[in-house]
PDB file of N, CA and C in Angstrom:
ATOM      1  N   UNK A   1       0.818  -1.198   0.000  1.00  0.00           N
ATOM      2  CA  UNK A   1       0.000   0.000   0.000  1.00  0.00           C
ATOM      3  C   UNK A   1       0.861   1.260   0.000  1.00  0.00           C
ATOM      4  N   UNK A   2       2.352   1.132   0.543  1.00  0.00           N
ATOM      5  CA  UNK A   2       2.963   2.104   0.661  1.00  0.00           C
ATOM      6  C   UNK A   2       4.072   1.901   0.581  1.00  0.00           C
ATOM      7  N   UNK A   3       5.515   2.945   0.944  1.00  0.00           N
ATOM      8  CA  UNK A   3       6.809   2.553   1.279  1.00  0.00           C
ATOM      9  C   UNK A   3       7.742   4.066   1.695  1.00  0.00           C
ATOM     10  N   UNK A   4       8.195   3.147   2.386  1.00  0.00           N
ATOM     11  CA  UNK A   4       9.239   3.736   2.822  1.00  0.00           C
ATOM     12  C   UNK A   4      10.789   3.581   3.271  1.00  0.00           C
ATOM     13  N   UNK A   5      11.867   4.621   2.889  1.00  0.00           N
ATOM     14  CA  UNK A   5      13.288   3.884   3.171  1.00  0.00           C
ATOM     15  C   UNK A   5      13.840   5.041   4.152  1.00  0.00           C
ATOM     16  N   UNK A   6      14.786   4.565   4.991  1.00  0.00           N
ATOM     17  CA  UNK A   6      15.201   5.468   6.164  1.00  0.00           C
ATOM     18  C   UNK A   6      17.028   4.880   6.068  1.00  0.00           C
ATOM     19  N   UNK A   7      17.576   5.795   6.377  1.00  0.00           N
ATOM     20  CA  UNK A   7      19.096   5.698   6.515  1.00  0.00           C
ATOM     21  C   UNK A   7      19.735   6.683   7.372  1.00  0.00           C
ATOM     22  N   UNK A   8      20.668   6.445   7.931  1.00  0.00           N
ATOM     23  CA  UNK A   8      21.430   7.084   8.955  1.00  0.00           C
ATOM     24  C   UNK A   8      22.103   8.597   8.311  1.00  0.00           C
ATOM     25  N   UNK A   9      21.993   9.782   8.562  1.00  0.00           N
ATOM     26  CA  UNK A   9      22.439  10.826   7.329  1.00  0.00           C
ATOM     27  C   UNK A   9      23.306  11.786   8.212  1.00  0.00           C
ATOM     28  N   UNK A  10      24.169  12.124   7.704  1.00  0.00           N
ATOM     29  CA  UNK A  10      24.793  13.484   8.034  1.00  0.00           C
ATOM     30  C   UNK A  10      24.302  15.194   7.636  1.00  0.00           C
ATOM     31  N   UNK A  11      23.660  15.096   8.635  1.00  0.00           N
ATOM     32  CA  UNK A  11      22.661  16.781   8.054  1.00  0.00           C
ATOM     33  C   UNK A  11      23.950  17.770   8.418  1.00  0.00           C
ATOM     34  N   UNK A  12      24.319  18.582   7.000  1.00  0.00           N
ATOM     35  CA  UNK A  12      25.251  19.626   7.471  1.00  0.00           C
ATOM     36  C   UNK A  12      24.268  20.840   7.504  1.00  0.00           C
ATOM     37  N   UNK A  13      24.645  21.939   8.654  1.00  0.00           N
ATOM     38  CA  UNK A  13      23.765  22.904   8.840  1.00  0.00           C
ATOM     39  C   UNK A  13      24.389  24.261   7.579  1.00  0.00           C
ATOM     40  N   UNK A  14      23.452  24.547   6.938  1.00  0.00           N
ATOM     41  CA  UNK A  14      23.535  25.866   6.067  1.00  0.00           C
ATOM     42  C   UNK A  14      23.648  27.215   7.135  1.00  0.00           C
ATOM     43  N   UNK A  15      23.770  27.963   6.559  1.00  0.00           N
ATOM     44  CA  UNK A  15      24.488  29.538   7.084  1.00  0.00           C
ATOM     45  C   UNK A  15      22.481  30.322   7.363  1.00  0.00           C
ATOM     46  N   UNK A  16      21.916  29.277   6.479  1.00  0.00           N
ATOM     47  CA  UNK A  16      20.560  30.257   7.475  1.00  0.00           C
ATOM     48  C   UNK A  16      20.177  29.500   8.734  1.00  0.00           C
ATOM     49  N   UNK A  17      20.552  28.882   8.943  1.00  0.00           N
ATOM     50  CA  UNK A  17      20.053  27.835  10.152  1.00  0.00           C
ATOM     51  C   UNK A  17      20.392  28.948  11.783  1.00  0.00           C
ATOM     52  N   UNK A  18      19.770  28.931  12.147  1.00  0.00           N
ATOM     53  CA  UNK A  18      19.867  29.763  13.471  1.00  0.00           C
ATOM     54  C   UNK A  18      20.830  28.835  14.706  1.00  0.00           C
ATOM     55  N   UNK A  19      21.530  29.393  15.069  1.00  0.00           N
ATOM     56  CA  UNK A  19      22.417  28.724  16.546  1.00  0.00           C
ATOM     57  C   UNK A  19      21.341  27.924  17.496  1.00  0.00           C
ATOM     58  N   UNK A  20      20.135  28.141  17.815  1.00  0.00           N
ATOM     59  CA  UNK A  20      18.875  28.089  18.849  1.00  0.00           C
ATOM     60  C   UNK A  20      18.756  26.763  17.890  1.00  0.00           C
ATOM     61  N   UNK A  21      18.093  26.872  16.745  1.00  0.00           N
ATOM     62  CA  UNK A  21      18.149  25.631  16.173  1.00  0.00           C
ATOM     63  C   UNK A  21      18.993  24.206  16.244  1.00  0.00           C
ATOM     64  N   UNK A  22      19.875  25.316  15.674  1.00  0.00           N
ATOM     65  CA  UNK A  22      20.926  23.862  15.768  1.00  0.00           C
ATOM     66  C   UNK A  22      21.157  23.187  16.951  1.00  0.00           C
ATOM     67  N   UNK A  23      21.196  24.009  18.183  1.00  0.00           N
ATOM     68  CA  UNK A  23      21.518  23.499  19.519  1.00  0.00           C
ATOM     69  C   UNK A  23      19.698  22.432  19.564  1.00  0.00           C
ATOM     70  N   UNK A  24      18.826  22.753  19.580  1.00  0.00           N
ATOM     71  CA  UNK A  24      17.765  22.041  19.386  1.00  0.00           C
ATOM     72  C   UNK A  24      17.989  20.594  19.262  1.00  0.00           C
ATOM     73  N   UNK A  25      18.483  20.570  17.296  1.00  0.00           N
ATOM     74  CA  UNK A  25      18.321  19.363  16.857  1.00  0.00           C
ATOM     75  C   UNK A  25      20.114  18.378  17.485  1.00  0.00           C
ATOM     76  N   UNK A  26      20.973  19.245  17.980  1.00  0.00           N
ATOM     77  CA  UNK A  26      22.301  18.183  18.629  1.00  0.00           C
ATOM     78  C   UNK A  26      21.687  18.172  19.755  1.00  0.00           C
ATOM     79  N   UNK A  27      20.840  19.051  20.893  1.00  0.00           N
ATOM     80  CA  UNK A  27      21.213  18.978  22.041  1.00  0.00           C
ATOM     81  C   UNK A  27      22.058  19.368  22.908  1.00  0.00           C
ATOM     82  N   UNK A  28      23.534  19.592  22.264  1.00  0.00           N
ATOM     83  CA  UNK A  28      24.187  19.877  23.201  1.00  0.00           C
ATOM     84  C   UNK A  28      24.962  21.308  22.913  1.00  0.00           C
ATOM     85  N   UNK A  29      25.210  21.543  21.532  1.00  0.00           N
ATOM     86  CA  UNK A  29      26.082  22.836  20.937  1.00  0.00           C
ATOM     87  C   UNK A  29      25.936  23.464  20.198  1.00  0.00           C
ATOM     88  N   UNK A  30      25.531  24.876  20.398  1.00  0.00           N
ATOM     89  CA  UNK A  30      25.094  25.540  19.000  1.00  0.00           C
ATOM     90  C   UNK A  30      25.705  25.779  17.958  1.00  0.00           C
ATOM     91  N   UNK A  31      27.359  25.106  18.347  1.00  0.00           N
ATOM     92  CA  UNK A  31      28.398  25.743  16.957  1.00  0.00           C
ATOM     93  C   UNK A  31      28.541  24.644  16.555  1.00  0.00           C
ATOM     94  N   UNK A  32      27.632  23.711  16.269  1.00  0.00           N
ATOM     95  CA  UNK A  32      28.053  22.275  15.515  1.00  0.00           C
ATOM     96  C   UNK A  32      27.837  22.427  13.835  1.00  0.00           C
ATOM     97  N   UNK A  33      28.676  21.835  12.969  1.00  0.00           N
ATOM     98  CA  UNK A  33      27.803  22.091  11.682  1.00  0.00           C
ATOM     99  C   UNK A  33      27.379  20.920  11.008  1.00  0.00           C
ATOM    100  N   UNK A  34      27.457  20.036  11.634  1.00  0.00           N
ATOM    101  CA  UNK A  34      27.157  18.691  10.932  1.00  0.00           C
ATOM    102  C   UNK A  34      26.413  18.114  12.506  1.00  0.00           C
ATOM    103  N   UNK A  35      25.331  17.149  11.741  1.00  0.00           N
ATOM    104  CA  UNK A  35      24.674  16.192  13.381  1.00  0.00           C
ATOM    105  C   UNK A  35      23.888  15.089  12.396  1.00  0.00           C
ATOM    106  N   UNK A  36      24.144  13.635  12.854  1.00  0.00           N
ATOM    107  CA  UNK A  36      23.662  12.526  12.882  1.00  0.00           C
ATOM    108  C   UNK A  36      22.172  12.619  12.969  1.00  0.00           C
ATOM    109  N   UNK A  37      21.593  12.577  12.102  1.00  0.00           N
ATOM    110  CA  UNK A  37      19.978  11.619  11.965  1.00  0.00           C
ATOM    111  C   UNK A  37      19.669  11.092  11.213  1.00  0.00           C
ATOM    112  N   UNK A  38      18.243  10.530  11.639  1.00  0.00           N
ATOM    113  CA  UNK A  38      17.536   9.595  10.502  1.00  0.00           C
ATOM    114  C   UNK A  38      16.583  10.775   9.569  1.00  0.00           C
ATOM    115  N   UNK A  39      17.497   9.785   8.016  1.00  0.00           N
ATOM    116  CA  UNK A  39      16.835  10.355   6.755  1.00  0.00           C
ATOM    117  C   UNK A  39      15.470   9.656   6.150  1.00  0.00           C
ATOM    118  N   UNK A  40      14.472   9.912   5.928  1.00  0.00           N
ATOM    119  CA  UNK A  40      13.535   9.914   5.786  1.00  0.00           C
ATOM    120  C   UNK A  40      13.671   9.576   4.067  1.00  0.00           C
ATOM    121  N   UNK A  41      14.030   8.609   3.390  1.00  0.00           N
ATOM    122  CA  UNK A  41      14.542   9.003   2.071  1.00  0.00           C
ATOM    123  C   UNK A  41      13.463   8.710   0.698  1.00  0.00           C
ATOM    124  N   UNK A  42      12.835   8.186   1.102  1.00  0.00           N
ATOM    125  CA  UNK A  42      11.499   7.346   0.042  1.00  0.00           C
ATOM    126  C   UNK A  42      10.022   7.682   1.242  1.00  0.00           C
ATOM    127  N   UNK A  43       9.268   8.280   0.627  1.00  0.00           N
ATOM    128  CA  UNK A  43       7.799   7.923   1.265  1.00  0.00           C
ATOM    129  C   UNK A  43       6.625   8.496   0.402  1.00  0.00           C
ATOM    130  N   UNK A  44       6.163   7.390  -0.123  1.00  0.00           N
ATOM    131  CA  UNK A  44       4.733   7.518  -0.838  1.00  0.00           C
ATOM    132  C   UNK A  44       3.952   6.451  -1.141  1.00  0.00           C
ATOM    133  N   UNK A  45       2.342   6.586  -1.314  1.00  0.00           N
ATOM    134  CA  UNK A  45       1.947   5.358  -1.428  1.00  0.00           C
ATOM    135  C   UNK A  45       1.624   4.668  -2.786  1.00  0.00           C
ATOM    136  N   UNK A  46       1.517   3.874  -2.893  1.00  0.00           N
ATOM    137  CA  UNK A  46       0.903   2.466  -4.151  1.00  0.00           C
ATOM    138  C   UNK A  46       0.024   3.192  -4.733  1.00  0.00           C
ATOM    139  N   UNK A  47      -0.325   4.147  -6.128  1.00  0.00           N
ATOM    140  CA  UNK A  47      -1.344   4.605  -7.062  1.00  0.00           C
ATOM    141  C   UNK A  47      -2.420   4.175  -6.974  1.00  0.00           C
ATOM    142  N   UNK A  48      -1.797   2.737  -7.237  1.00  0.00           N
ATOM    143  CA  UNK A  48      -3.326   1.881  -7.115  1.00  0.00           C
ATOM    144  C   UNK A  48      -4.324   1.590  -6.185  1.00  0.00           C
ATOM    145  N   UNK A  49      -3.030   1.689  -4.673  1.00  0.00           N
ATOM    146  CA  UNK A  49      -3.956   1.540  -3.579  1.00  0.00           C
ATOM    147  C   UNK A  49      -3.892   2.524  -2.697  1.00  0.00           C
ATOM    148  N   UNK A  50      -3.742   3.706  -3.550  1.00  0.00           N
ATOM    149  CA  UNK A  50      -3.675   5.044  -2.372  1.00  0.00           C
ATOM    150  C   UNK A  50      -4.821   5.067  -1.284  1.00  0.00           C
ATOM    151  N   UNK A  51      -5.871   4.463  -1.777  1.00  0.00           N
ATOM    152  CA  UNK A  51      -7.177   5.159  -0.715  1.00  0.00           C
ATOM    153  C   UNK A  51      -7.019   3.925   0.115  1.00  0.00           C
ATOM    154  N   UNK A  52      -6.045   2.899  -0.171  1.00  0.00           N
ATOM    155  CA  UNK A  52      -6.580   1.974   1.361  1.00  0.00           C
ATOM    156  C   UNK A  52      -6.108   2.222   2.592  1.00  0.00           C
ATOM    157  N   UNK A  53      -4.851   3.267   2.757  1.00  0.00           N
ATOM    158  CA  UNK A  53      -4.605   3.682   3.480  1.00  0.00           C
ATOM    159  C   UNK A  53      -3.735   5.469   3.574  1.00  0.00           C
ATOM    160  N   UNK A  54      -4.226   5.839   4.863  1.00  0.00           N
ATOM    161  CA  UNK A  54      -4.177   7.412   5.035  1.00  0.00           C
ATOM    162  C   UNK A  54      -2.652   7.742   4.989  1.00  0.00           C
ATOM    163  N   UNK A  55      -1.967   8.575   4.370  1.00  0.00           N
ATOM    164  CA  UNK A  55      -0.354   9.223   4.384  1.00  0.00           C
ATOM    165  C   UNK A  55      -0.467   9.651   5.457  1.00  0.00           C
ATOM    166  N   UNK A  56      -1.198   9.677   7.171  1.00  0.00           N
ATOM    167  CA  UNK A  56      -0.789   9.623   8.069  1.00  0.00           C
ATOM    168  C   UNK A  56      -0.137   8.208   9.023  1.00  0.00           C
ATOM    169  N   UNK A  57      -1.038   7.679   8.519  1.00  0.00           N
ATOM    170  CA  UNK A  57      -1.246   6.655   8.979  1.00  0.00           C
ATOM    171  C   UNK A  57       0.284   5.582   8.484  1.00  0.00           C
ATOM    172  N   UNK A  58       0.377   5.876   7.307  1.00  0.00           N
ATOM    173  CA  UNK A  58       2.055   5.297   6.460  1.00  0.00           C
ATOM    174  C   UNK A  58       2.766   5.932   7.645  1.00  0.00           C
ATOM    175  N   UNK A  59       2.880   7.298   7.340  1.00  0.00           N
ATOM    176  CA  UNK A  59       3.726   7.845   8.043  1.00  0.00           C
ATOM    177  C   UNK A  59       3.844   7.422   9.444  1.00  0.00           C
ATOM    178  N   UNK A  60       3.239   7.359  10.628  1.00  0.00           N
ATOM    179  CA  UNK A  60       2.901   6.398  11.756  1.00  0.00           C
ATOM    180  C   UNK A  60       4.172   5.285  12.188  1.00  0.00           C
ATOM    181  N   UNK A  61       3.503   4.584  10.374  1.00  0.00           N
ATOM    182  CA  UNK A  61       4.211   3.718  10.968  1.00  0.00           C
ATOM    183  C   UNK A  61       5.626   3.514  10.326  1.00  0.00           C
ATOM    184  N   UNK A  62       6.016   4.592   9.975  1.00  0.00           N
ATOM    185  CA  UNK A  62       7.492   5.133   9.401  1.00  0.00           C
ATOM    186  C   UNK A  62       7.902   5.594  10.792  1.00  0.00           C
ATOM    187  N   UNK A  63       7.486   6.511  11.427  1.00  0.00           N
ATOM    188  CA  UNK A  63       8.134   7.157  12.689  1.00  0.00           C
ATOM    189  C   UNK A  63       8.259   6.137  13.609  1.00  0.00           C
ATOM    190  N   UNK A  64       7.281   4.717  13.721  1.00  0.00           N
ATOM    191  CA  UNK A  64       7.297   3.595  14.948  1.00  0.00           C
ATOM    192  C   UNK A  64       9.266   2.688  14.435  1.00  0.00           C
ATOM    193  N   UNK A  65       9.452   2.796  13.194  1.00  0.00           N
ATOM    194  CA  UNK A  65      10.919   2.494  12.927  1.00  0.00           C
ATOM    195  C   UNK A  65      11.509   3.407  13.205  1.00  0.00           C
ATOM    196  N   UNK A  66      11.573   4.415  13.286  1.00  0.00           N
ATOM    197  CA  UNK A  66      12.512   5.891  13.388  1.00  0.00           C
ATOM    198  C   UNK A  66      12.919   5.376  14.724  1.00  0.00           C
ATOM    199  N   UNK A  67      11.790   5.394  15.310  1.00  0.00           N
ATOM    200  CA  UNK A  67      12.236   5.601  16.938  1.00  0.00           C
ATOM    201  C   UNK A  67      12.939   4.111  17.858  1.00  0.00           C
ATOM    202  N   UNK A  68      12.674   3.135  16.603  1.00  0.00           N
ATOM    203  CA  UNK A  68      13.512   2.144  17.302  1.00  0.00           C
ATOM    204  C   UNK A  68      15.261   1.864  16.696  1.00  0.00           C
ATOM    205  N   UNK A  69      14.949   2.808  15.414  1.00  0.00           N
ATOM    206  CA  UNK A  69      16.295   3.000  14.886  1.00  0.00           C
ATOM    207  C   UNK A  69      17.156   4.329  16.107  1.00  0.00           C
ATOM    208  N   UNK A  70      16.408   5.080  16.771  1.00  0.00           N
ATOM    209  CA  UNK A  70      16.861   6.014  17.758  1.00  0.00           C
ATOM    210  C   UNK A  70      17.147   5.293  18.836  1.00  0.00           C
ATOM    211  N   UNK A  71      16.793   4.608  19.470  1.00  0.00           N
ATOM    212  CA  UNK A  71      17.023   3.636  20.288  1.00  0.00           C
ATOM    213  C   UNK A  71      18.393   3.160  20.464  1.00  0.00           C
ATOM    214  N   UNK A  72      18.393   2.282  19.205  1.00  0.00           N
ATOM    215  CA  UNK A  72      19.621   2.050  18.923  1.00  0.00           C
ATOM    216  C   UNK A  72      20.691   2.957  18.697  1.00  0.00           C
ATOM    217  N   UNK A  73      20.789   3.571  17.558  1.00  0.00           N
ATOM    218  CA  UNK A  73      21.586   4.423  17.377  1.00  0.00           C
ATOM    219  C   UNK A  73      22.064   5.798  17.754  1.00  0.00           C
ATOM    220  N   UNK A  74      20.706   6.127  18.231  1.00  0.00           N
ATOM    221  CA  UNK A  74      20.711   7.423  19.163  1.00  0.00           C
ATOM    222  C   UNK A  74      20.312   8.473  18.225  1.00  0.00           C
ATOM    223  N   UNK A  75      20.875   9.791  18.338  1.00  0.00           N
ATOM    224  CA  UNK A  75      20.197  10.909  17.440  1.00  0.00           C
ATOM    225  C   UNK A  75      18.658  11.708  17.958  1.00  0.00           C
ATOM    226  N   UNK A  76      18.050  12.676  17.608  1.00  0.00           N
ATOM    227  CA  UNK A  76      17.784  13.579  18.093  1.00  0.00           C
ATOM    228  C   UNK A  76      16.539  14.193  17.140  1.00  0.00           C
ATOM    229  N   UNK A  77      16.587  13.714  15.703  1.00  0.00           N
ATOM    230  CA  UNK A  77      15.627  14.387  15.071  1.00  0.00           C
ATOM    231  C   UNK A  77      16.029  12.656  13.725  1.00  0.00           C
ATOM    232  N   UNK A  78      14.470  13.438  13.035  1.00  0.00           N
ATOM    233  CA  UNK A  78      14.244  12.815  11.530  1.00  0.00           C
ATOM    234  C   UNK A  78      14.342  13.728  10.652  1.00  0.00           C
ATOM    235  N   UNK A  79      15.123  13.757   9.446  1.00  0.00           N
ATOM    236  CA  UNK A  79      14.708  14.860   8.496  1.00  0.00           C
ATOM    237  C   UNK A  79      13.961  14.326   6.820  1.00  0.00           C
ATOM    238  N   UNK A  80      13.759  15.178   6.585  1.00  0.00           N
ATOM    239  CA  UNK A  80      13.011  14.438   4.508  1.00  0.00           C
ATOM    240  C   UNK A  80      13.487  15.322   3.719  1.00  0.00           C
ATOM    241  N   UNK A  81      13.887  15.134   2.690  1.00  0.00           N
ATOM    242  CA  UNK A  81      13.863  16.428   1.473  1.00  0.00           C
ATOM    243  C   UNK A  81      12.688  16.136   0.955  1.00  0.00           C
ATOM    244  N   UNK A  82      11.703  17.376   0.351  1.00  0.00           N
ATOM    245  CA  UNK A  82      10.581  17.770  -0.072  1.00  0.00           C
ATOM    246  C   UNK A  82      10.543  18.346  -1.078  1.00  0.00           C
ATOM    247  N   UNK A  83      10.148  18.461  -2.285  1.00  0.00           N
ATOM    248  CA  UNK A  83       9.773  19.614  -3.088  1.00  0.00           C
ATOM    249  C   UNK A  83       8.860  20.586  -2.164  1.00  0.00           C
ATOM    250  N   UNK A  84       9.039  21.721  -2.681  1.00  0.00           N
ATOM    251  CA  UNK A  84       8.876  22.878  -1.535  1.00  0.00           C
ATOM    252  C   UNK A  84       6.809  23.262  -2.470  1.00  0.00           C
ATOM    253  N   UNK A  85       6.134  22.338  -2.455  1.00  0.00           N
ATOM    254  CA  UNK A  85       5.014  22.063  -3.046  1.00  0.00           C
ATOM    255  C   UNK A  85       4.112  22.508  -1.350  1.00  0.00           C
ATOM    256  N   UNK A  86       2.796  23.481  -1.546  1.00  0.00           N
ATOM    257  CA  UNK A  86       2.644  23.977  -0.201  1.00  0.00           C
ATOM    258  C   UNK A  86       1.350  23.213  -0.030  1.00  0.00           C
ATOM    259  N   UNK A  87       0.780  21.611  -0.521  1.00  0.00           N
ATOM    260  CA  UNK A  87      -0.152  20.833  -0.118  1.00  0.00           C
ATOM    261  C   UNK A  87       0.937  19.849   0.973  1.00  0.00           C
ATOM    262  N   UNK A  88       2.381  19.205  -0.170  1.00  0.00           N
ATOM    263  CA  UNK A  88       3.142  18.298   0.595  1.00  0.00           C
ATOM    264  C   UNK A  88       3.724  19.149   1.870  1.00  0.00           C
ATOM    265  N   UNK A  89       4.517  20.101   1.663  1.00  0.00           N
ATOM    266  CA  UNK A  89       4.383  20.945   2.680  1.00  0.00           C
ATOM    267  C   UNK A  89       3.805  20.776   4.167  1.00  0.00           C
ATOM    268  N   UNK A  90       2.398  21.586   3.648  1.00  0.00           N
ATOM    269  CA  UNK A  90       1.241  21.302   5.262  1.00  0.00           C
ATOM    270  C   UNK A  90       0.880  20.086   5.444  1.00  0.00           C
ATOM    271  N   UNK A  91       1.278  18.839   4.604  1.00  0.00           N
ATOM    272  CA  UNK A  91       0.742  17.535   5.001  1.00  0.00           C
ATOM    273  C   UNK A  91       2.086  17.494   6.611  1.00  0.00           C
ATOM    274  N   UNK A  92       3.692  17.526   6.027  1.00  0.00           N
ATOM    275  CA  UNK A  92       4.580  17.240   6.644  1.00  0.00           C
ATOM    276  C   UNK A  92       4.445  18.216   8.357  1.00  0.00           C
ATOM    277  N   UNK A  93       4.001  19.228   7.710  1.00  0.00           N
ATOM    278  CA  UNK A  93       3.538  20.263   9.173  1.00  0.00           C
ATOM    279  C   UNK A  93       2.566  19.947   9.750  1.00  0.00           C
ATOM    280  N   UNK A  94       1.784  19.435   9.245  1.00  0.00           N
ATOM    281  CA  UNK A  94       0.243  19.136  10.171  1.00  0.00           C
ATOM    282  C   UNK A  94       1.135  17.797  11.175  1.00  0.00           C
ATOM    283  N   UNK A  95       2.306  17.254  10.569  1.00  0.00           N
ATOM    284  CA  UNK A  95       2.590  15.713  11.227  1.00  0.00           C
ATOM    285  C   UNK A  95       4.022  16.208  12.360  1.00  0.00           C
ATOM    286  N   UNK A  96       4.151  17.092  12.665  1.00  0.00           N
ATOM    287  CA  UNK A  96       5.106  17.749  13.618  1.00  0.00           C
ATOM    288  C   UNK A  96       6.364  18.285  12.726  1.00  0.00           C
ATOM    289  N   UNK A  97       6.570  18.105  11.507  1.00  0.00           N
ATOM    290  CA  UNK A  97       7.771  18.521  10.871  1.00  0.00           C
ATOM    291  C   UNK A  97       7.858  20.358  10.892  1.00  0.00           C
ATOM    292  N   UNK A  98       8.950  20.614  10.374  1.00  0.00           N
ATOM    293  CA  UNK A  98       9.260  22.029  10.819  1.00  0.00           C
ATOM    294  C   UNK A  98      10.035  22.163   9.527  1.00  0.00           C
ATOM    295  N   UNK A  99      10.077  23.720   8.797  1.00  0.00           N
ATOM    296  CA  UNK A  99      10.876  23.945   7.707  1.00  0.00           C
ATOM    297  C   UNK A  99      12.395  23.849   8.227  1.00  0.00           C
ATOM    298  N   UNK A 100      13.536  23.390   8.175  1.00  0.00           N
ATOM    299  CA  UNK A 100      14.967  23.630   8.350  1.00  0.00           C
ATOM    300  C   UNK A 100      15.599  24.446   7.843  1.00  0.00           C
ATOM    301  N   UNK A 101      15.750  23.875   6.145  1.00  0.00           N
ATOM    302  CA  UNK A 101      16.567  24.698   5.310  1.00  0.00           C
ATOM    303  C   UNK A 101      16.291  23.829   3.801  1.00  0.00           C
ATOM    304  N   UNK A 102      17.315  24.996   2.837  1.00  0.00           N
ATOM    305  CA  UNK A 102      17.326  24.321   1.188  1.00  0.00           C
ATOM    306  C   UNK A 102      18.618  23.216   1.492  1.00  0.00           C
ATOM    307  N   UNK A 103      18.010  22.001   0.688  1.00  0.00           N
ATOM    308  CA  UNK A 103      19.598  21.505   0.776  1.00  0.00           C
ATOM    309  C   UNK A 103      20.874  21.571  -0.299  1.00  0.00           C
ATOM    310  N   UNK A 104      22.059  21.633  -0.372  1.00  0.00           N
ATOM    311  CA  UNK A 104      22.731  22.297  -0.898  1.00  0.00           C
ATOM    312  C   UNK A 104      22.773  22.294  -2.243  1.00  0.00           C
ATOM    313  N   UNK A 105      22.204  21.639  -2.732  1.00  0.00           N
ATOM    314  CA  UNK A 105      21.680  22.097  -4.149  1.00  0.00           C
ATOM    315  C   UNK A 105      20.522  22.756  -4.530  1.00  0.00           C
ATOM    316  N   UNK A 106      19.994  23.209  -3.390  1.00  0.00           N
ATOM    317  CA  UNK A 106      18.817  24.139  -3.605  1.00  0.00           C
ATOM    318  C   UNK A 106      18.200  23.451  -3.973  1.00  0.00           C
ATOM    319  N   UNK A 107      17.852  22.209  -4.328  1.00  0.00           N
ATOM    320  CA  UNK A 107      16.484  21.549  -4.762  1.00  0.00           C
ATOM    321  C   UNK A 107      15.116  21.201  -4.001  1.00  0.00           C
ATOM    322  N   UNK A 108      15.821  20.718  -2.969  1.00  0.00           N
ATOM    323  CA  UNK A 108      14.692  20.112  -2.360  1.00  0.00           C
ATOM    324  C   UNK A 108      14.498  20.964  -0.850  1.00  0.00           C
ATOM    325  N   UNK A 109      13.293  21.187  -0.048  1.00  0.00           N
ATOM    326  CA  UNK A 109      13.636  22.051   1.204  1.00  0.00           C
ATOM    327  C   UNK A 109      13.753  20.408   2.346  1.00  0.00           C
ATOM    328  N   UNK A 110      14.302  20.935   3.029  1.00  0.00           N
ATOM    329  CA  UNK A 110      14.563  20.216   4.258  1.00  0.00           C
ATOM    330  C   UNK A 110      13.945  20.334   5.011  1.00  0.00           C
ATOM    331  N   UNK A 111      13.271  19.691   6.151  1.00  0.00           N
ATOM    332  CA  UNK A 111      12.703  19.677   7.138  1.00  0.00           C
ATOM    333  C   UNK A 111      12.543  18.512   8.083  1.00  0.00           C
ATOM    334  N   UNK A 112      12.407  19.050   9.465  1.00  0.00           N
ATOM    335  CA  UNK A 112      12.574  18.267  10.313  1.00  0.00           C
ATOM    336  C   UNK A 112      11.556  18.235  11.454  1.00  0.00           C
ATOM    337  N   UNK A 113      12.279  16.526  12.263  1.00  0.00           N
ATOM    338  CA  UNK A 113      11.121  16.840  13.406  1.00  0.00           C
ATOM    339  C   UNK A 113      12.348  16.452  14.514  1.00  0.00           C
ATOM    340  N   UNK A 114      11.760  16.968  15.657  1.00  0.00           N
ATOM    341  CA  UNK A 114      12.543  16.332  16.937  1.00  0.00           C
ATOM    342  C   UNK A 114      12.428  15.327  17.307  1.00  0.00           C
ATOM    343  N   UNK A 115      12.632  14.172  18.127  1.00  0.00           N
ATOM    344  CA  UNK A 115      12.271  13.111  18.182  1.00  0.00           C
ATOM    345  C   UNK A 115      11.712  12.798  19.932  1.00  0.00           C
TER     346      UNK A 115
END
């Protein structure tokens, strides 16, 4: 009905990223420029069987792996690249995500959640 792929990522912080932020998503230092999380890298559902289940509900159970991949590995946030599209957008905001930044090719926006 759906899918999704998650991998361990090195988020480097861009020059708009605020110090308050960054200390946020490490926890511990606002002058960090790189911090360990889980990438969010594939998520959408089956064409065919979009209506059998809700893109919250996928998502759900994308974050119930996040958090046992945090467990293990530790880390502090999830992030996704997005086309900066303002339906996908407020779907990712209505689900706790937060704008971050562009990522360095300016393509896609970044965003994150805390964990």
């Amino acid at each position: 009905m759906g899918y999704f792929t998650l991998t361990l990522y090195p988020l480097v912080f861009g020059e708009t990223v605020s110090k308050g932020t960054i200390k946020k998503v490490d926890g511990f230092s606002r002058d960090v420029r790189a911090v360990g999380v889980v990438l969010i890298g594939q998520f959408g559902k089956d064409k065919e069987l979009a209506t059998s289940v809700s893109g919250k509900h996928l998502l759900d159970i994308c974050l119930e792996v996040v958090y046992k991949i945090q467990g293990l590995a530790g880390g502090r946030a999830v992030i996704l690249e997005c086309h900066d599209i303002p339906p996908v957008v407020k779907f990712y905001e209505d689900n706790g995500f937060v704008r971050l930044q562009r990522d360095e090719r300016d393509k896609y926006l970044q965003m994150a959640r805390l964990l």
